[in-house]
Structures are given as structure tokens and as C-alpha cells.
Protein backbone atom coordinates (compact mmCIF):
# COMPACT_ATOMS: atom_id res chain seq x y z
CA UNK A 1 33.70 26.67 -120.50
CA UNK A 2 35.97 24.08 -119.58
CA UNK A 3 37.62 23.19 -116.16
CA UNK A 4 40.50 25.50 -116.41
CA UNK A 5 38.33 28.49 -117.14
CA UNK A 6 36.28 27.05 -114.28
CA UNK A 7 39.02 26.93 -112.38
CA UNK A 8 40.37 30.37 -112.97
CA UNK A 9 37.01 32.20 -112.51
CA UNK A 10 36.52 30.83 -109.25
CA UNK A 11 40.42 31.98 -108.04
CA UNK A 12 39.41 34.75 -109.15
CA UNK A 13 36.02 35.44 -107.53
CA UNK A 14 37.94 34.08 -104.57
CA UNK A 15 40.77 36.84 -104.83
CA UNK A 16 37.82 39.91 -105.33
CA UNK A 17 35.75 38.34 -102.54
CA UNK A 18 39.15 38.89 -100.16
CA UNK A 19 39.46 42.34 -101.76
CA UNK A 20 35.71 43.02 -100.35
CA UNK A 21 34.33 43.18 -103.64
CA UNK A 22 31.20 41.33 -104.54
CA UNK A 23 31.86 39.74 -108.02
CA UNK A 24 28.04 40.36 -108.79
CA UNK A 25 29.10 43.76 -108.94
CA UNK A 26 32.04 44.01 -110.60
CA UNK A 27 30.41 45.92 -113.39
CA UNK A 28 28.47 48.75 -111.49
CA UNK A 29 30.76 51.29 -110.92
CA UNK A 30 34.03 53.16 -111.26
CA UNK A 31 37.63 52.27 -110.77
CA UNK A 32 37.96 55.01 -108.00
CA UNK A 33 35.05 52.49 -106.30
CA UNK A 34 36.67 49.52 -106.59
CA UNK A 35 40.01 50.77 -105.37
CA UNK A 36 38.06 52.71 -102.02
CA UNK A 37 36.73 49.25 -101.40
CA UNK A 38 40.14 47.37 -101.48
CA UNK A 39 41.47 50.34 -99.32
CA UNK A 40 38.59 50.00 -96.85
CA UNK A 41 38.39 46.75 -96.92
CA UNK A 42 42.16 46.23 -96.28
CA UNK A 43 42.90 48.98 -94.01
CA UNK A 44 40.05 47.59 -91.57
CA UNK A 45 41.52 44.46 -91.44
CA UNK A 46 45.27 44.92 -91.67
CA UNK A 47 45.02 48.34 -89.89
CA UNK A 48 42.23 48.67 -87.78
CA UNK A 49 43.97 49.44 -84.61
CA UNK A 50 45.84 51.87 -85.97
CA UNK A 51 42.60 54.08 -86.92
CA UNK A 52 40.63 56.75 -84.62
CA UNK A 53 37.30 56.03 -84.11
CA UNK A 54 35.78 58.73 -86.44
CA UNK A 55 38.16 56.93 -89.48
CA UNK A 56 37.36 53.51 -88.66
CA UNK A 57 33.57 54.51 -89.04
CA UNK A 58 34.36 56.14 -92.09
CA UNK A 59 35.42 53.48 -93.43
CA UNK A 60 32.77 51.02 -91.71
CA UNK A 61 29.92 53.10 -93.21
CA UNK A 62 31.28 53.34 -96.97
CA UNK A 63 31.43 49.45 -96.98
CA UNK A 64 28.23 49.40 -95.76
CA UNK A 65 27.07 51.75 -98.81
CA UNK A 66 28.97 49.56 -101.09
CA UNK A 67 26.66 46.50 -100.33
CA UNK A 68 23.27 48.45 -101.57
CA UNK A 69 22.80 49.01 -105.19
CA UNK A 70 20.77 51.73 -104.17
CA UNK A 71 23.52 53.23 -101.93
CA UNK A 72 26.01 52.16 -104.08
CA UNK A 73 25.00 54.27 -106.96
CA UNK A 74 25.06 57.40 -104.58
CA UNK A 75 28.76 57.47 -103.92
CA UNK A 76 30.58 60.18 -104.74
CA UNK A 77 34.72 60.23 -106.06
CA UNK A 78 35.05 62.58 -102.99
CA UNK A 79 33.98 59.81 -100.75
CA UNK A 80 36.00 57.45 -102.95
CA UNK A 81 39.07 59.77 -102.01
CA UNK A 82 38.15 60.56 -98.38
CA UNK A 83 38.18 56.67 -98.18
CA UNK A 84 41.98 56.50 -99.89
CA UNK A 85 43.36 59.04 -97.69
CA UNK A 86 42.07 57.16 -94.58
CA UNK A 87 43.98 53.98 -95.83
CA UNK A 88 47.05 56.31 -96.99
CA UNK A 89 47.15 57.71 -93.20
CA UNK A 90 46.64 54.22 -92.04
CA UNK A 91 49.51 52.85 -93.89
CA UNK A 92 51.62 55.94 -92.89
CA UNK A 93 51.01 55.43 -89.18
CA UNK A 94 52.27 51.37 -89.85
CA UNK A 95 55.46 52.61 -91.47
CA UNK A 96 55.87 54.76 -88.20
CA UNK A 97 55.39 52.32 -85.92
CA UNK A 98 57.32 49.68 -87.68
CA UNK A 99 60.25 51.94 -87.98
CA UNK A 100 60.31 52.59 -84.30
CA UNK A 101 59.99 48.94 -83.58
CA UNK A 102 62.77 48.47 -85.48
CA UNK A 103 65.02 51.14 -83.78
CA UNK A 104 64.30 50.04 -80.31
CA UNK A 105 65.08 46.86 -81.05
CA UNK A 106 68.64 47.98 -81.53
């Protein structure tokens, strides 16, 4: 490998690491995984006021199983879903209260 590829893989190990994925385990699991983690991982962090208790938990706990190989290899594509429809709600609730922000400030 030279520099550039050196280069490149560690942008990009940089850009999964802010995604919340670990790059040593980029090739254990599904797509539906990766994208619940990005949601998750996203959604906590851009979001997280935004979330009830019970969702941010939800979402707290799934990252946690995401960590474990163990755990990891338990998760279901209903979780992976439950965990998408969190961040969908999440993003929903933004849009509201951008829109309002917006409207008052007229």
C-alpha cells in the first residue's frame, strides 16, 4: 500500500468511526445493522433531546449490543427497524420544531 491508500483508509475509518461503527467490524453483519447503527448513533447525538426516555434507551441499549460480538450476532432486523423508526420519529419531531421556529420568527 502506498501513502494515498494509507491515506484514504484512515479517512475512511475516520468517517465509520463518526458513523459509530467499529471498522473491525465492518464485515460481521447486515446492511439493516449498519444503517440502525448510523441511525442510533446519529439520532443520539443530533437528536437526543428530542427523544422520550423509553426511545433514547432504546437506542442506548442497541449500541450497547452492537459493541459485543456475542450480542451483536443476536440482533434481530426487527430491532434493526424498531431502531430506524426511532430515528425516523426523531427526525420528524426536528422538522416540526424547525418549522415552527421558523413561523414564529415571522
Amino acid at each position: 500500500m502506498d501513502f494515498k491508500d494509507i491515506k484514504q483508509r484512515n479517512q475512511t475509518d475516520h468517517w465509520l468511526a463518526q458513523q459509530g461503527i467499529n471498522v473491525a467490524h465492518i464485515y460481521a453483519g447486515t446492511a439493516e445493522l449498519f444503517q440502525a447503527t448510523k441511525l442510533a448513533t446519529t439520532t443520539l447525538k443530533d437528536w437526543g433531546r428530542l427523544l422520550e426516555h423509553n426511545q433514547a434507551h432504546t437506542l442506548n441499549q442497541f449500541l450497547k449490543a452492537t459493541r459485543s460480538a456475542r450480542t451483536r450476532d443476536k440482533i434481530t432486523q426487527g430491532q434493526c427497524f424498531k431502531v430506524m423508526n426511532i430515528a425516523k420519529q426523531a427526525q420528524r419531531k426536528s422538522a416540526k420544531v424547525h418549522k415552527q421556529r421558523i413561523q414564529a420568527a415571522r
